[in-house]
Protein backbone atom coordinates (compact mmCIF):
# COMPACT_ATOMS: atom_id res chain seq x y z
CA UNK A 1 40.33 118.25 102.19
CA UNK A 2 41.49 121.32 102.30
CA UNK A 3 44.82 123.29 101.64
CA UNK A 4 45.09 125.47 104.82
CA UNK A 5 45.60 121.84 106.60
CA UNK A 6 47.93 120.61 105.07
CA UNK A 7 50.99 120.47 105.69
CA UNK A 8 53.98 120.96 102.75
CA UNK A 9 55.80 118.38 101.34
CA UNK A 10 59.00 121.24 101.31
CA UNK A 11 59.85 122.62 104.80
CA UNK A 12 62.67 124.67 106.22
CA UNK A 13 63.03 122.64 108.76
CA UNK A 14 63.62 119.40 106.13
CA UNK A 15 66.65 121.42 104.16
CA UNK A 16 68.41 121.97 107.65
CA UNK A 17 67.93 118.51 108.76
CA UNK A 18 68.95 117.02 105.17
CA UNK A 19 72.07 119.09 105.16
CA UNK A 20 73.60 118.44 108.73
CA UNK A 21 72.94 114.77 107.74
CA UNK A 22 74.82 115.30 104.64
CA UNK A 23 77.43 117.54 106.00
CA UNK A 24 78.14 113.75 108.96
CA UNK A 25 77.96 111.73 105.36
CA UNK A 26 80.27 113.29 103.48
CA UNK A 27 83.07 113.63 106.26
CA UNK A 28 82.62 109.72 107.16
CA UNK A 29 82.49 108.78 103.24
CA UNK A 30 85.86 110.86 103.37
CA UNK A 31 87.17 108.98 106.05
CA UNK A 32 85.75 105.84 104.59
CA UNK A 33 87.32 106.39 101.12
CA UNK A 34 91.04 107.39 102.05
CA UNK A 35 92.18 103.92 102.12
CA UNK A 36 91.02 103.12 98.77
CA UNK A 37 92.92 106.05 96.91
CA UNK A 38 95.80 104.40 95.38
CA UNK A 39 98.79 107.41 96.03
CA UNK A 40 100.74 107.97 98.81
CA UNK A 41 100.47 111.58 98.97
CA UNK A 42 98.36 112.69 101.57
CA UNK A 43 97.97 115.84 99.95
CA UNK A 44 96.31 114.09 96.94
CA UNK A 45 94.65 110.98 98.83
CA UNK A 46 92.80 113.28 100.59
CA UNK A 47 91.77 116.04 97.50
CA UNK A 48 90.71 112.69 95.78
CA UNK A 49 88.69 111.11 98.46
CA UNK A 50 86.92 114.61 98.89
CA UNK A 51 86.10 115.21 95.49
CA UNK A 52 84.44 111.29 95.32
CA UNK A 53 82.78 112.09 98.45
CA UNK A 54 81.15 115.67 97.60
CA UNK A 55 79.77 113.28 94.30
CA UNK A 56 78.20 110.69 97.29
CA UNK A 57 76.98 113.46 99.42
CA UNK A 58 74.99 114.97 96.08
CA UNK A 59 73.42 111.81 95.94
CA UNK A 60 72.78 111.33 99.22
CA UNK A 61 71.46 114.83 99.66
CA UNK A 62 68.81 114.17 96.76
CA UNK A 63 67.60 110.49 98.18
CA UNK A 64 67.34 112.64 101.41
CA UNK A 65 65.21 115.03 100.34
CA UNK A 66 63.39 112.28 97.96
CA UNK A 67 62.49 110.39 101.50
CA UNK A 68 61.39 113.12 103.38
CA UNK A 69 58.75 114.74 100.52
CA UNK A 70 57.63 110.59 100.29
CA UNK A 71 57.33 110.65 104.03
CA UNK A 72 55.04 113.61 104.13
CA UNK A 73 52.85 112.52 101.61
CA UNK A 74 52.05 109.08 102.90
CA UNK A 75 51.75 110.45 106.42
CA UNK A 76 49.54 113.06 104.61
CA UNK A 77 47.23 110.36 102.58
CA UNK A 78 47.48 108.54 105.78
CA UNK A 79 45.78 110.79 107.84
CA UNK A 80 42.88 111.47 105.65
């Protein structure tokens, strides 16, 4: 096996693809979560359902990246 071949678990193109997905998640979590703030401010239902959804996104962003490094390597042990 050897290293020139392989491909890296850690790409350019992974980070760009991880963040528009995260950018999509964290505006429908926003979405999702302004019902659930109990104010009737808009002002503060939607700094509220922001701030819970930037805390989503930084989970989803790390199970994103956490899936596509897993991907890789079993493709990678896969192939050889």
């Amino acid at each position: 096996m050897s290293n020139d071949a392989e491909q890296t678990l850690f790409s350019k193109k992974g980070v760009v693809l991880n963040l528009v997905l995260s950018v999509f998640f964290f505006l429908f979590m926003r979405e999702v979560l302004v019902p659930h703030v109990p104010s009737q401010d808009p002002t503060a239902v939607m700094i509220v359902s922001s701030m819970t959804s930037f805390c989503m996104t930084g989970v989803f962003w790390i199970a994103a990246n956490m899936l596509l490094v897993t991907w890789v390597d079993y493709n990678q042990k896969k192939k050889s």
